[in-house]
C-alpha atoms as a PDB file:
ATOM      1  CA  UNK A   1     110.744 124.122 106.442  1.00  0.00           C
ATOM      2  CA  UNK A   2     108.451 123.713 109.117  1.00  0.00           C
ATOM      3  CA  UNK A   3     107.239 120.472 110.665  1.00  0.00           C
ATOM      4  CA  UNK A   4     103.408 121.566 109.409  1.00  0.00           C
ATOM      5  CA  UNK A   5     104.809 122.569 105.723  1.00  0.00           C
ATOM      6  CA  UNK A   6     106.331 118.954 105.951  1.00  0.00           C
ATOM      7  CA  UNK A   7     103.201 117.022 106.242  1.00  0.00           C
ATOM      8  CA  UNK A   8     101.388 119.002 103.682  1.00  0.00           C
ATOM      9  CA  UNK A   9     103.990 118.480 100.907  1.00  0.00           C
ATOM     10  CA  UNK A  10     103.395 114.417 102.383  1.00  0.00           C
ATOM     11  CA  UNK A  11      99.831 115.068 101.811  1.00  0.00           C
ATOM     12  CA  UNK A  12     100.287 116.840  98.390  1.00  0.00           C
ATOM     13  CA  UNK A  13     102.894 114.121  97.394  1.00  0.00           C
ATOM     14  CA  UNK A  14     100.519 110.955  98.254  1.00  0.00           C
ATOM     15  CA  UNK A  15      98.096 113.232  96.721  1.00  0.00           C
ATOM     16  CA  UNK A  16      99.721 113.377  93.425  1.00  0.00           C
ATOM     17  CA  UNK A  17     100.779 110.216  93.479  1.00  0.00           C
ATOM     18  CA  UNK A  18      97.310 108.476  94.193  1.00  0.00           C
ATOM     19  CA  UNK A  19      95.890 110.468  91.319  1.00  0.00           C
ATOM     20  CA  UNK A  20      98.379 109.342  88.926  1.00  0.00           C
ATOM     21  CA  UNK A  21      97.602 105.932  89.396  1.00  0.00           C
ATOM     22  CA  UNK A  22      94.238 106.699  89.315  1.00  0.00           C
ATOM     23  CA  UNK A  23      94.975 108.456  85.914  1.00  0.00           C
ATOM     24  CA  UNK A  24      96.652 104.860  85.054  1.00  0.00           C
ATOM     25  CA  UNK A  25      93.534 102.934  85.522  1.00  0.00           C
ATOM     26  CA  UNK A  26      94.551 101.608  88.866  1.00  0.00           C
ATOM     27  CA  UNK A  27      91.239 100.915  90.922  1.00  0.00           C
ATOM     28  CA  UNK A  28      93.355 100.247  94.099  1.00  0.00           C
ATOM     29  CA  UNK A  29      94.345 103.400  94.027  1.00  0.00           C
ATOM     30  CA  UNK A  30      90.993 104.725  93.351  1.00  0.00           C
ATOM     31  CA  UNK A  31      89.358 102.649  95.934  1.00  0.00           C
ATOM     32  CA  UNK A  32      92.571 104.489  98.733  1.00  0.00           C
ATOM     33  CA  UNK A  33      91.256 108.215  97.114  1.00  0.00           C
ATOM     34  CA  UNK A  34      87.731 107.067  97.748  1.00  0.00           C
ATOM     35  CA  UNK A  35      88.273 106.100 101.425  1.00  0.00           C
ATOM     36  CA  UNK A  36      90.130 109.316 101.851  1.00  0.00           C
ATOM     37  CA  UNK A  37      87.355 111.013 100.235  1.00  0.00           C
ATOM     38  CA  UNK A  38      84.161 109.460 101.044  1.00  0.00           C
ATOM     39  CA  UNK A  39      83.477 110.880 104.306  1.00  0.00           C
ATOM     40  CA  UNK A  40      84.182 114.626 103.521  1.00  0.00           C
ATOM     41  CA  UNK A  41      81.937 114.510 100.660  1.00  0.00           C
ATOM     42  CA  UNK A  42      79.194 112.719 102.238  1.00  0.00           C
ATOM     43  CA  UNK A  43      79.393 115.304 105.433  1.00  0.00           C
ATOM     44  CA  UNK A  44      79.386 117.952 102.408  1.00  0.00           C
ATOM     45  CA  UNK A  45      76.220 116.656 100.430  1.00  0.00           C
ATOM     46  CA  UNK A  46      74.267 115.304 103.542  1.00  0.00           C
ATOM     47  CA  UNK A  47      74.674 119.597 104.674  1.00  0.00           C
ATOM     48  CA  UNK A  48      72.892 120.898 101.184  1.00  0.00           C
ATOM     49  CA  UNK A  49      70.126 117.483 100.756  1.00  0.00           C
ATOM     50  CA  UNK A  50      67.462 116.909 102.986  1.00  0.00           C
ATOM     51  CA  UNK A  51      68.224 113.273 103.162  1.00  0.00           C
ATOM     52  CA  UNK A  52      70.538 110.368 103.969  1.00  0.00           C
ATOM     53  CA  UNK A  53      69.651 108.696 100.864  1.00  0.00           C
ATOM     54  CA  UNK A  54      70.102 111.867  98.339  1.00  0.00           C
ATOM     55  CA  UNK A  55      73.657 112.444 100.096  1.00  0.00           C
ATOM     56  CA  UNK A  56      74.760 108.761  99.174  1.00  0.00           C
ATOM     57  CA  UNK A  57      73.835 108.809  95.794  1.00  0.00           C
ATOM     58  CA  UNK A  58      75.136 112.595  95.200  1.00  0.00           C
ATOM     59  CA  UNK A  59      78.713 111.023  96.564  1.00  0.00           C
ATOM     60  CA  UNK A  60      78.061 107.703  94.571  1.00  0.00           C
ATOM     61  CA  UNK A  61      77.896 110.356  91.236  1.00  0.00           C
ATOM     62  CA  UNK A  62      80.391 111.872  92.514  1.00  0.00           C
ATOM     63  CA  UNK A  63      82.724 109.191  92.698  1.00  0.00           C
ATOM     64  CA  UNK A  64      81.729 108.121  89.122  1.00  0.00           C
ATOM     65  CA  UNK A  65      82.199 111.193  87.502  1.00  0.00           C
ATOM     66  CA  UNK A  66      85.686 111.877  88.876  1.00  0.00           C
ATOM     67  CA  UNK A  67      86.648 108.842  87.913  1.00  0.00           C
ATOM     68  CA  UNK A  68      85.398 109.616  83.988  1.00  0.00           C
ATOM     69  CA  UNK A  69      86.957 113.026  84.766  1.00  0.00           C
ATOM     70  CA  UNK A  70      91.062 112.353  86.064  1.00  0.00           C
ATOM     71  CA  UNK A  71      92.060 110.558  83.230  1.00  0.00           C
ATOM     72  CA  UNK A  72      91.651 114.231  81.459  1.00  0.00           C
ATOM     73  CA  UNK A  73      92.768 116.351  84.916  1.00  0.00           C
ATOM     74  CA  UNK A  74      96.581 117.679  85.896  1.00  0.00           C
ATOM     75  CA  UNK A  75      96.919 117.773  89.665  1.00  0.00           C
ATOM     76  CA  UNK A  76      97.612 121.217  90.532  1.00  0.00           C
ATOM     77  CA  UNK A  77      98.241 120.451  94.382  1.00  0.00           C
ATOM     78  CA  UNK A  78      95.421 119.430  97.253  1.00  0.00           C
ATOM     79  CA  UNK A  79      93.291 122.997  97.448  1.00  0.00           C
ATOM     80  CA  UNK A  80      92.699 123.224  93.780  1.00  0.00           C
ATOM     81  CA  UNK A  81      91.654 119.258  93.446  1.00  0.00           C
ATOM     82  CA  UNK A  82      89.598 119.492  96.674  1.00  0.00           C
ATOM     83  CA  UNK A  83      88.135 122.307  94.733  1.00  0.00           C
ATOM     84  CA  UNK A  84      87.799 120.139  91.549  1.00  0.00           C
ATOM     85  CA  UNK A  85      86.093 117.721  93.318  1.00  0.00           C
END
């Protein structure tokens, strides 16, 4: 396997991992997928809301509906969870 196919099974293995816990009720965990999250959604919502404001509390809903939402969700690898998200 390639070098690049080697960091994207990393990527897909923290991945997995990180949701599990998160599945577990393990806020730590949850608070690492946020930081690894927060900026690509914000970038995301801030390009369909007119505002700074609406962004941050489309993420902040975000954020609390995924958590309601993984305890129910199998990780299918990084694409389709990005997706879920």
């Amino acid at each position: 396997m390639n070098r690049n196919g080697d960091l994207q099974n990393s990527e897909d293995n923290e991945l997995a991992e990180l949701i599990s816990a998160c599945q577990d009720g393990d806020q730590e965990a949850f608070h690492i997928l946020f930081d690894k999250l927060n900026d690509r959604l914000f970038l995301y919502a801030l390009s369909h809301v007119k505002s700074r404001d609406e962004a941050l509390d489309m993420v902040q809903e975000t954020f609390i509906e995924l958590w309601k939402a993984l305890p129910k969700a199998s990780y299918m690898g990084d694409k389709a969870f990005y997706g879920f998200v």
